[in-house]
Protein backbone atom coordinates (compact mmCIF):
# COMPACT_ATOMS: atom_id res chain seq x y z
CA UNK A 1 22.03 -19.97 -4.23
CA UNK A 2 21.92 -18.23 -0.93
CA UNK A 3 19.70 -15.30 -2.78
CA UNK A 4 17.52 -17.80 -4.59
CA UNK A 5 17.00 -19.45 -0.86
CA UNK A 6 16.29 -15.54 0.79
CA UNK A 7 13.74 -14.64 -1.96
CA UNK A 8 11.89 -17.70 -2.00
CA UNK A 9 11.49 -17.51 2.02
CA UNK A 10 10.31 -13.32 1.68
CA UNK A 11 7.72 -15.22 -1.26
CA UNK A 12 6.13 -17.75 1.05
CA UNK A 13 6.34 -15.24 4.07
CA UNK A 14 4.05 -12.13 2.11
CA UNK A 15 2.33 -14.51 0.14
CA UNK A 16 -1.58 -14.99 1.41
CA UNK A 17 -4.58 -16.15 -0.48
CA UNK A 18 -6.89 -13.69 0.37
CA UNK A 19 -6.72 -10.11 0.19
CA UNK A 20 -8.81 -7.54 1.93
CA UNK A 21 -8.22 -4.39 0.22
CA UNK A 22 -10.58 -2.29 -0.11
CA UNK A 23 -12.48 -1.76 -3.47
CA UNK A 24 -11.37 1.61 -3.05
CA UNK A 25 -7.42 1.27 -2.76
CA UNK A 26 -7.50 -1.89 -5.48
CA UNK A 27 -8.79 0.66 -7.81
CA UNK A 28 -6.14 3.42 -6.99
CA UNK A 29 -3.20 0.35 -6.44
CA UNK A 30 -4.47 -0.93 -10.24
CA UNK A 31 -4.41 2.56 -11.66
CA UNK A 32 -0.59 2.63 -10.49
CA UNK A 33 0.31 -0.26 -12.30
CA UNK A 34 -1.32 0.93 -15.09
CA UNK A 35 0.42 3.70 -15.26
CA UNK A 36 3.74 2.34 -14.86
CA UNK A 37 2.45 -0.42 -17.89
CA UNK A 38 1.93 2.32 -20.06
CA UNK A 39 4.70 4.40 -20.01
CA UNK A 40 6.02 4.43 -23.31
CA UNK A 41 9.55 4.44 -24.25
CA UNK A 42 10.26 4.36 -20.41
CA UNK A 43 12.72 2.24 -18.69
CA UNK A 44 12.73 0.62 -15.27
CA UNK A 45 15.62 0.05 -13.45
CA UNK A 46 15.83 -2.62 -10.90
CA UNK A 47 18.76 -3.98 -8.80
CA UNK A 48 21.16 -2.85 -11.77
CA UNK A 49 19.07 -4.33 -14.52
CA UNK A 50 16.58 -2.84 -17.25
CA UNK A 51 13.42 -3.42 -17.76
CA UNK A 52 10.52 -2.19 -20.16
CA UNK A 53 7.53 -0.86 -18.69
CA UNK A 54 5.32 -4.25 -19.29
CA UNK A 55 8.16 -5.92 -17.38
CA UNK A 56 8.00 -3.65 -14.50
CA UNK A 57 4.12 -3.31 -13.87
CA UNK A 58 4.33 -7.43 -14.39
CA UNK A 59 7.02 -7.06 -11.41
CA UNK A 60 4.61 -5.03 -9.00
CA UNK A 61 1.61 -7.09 -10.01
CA UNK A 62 3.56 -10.01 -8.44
CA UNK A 63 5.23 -8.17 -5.18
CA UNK A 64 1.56 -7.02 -4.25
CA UNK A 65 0.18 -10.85 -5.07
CA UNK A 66 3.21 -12.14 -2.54
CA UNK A 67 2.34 -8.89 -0.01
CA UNK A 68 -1.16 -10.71 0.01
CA UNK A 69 -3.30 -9.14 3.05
CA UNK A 70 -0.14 -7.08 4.24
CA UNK A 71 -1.05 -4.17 1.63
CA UNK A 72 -4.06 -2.62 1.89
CA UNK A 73 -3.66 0.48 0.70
CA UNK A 74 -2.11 2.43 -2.09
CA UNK A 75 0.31 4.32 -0.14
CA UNK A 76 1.08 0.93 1.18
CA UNK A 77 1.42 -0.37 -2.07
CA UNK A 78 3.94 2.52 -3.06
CA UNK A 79 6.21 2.04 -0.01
CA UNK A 80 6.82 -1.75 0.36
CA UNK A 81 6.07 -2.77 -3.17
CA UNK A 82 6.69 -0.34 -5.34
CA UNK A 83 9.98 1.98 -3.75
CA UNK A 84 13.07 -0.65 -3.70
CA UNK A 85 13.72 -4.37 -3.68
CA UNK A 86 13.05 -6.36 -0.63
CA UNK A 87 16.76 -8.35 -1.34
CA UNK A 88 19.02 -5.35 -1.73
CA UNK A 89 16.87 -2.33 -1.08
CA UNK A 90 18.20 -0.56 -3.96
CA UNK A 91 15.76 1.84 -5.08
CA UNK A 92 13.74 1.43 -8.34
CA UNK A 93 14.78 4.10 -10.90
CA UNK A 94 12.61 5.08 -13.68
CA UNK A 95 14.22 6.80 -16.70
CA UNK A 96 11.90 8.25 -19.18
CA UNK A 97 11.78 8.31 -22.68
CA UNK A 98 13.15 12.20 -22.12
CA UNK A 99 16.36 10.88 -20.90
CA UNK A 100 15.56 12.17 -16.95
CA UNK A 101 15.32 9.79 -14.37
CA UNK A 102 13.36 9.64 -11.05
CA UNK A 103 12.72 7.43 -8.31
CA UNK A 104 9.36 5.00 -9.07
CA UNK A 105 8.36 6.30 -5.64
CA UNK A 106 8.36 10.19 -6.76
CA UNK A 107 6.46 8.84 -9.63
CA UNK A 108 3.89 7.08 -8.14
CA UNK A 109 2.96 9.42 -5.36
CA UNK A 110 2.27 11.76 -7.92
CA UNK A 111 0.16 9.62 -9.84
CA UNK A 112 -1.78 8.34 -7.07
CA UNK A 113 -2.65 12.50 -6.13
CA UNK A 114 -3.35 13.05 -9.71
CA UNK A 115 -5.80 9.75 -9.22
CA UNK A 116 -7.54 11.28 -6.16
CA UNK A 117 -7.49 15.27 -7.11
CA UNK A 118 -9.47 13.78 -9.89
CA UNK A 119 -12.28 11.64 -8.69
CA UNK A 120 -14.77 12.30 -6.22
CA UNK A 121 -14.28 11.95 -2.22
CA UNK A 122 -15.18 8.80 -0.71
CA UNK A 123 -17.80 8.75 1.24
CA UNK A 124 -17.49 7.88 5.36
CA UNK A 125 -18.62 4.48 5.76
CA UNK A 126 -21.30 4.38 8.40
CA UNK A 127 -22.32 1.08 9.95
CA UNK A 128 -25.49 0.39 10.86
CA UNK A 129 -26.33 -1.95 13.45
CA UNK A 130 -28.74 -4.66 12.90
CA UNK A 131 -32.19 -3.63 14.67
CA UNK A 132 -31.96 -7.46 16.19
CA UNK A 133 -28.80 -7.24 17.64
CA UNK A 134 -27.79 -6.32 21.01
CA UNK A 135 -26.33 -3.04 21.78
């Protein structure tokens, strides 16, 4: 009961409607999950249980939705979503279909440089102030 009590009040305390990522980082935090979704024959273990890899990108879908406005980028994503449970903060474990296991962080951080040795470099954004405006 005492858990059930503890998670609910973490819940209510990351969860926010809004979210002001940036289009940027929601691309790179979606092509995480996506990655974890689609590892086949992989299993994710969580706080002692096991979990298929549907099941775990379901799992960090809903830790980012409670985050809300506190994660705004992917490295964020990866270290308070993504690494260990907020209860216990027992890592997450991810065995592959291989038989090796590594830690969902290691996994993810490689993933996410794969993601951005691959695309382009984002471009500085420059603001421009309004010619009506005062200085």
């Amino acid at each position: 009961m005492k858990c059930r009590f503890a998670l609910l009040v973490l819940m209510l305390f990351f969860m926010h409607s809004a979210h002001a990522r940036d289009s940027h980082e929601q691309e790179k935090i979606d092509y995480l999950i996506s990655s974890i979704a689609h590892l086949n024959g992989a299993t994710f273990i969580r706080n002692g249980s096991e979990y298929n890899a549907e099941k775990a990108a379901e799992h960090l879908r809903q830790k980012l939705d409670y985050a809300g406005e506190k994660i705004n980028t992917a490295r964020e994503f990866i270290d308070n979503c993504a690494t260990a449970s907020w209860l216990s903060h027992r890592k997450y474990r991810i065995r592959f279909s291989d038989g090796h296991t590594q830690d969902s962080a290691t996994y993810l951080y490689g993933r996410l440089k794969e993601y951005e040795l691959s695309r382009p470099p984002e471009k500085p954004r420059v603001r421009v102030a309004h010619p009506l405006s005062s200085p």
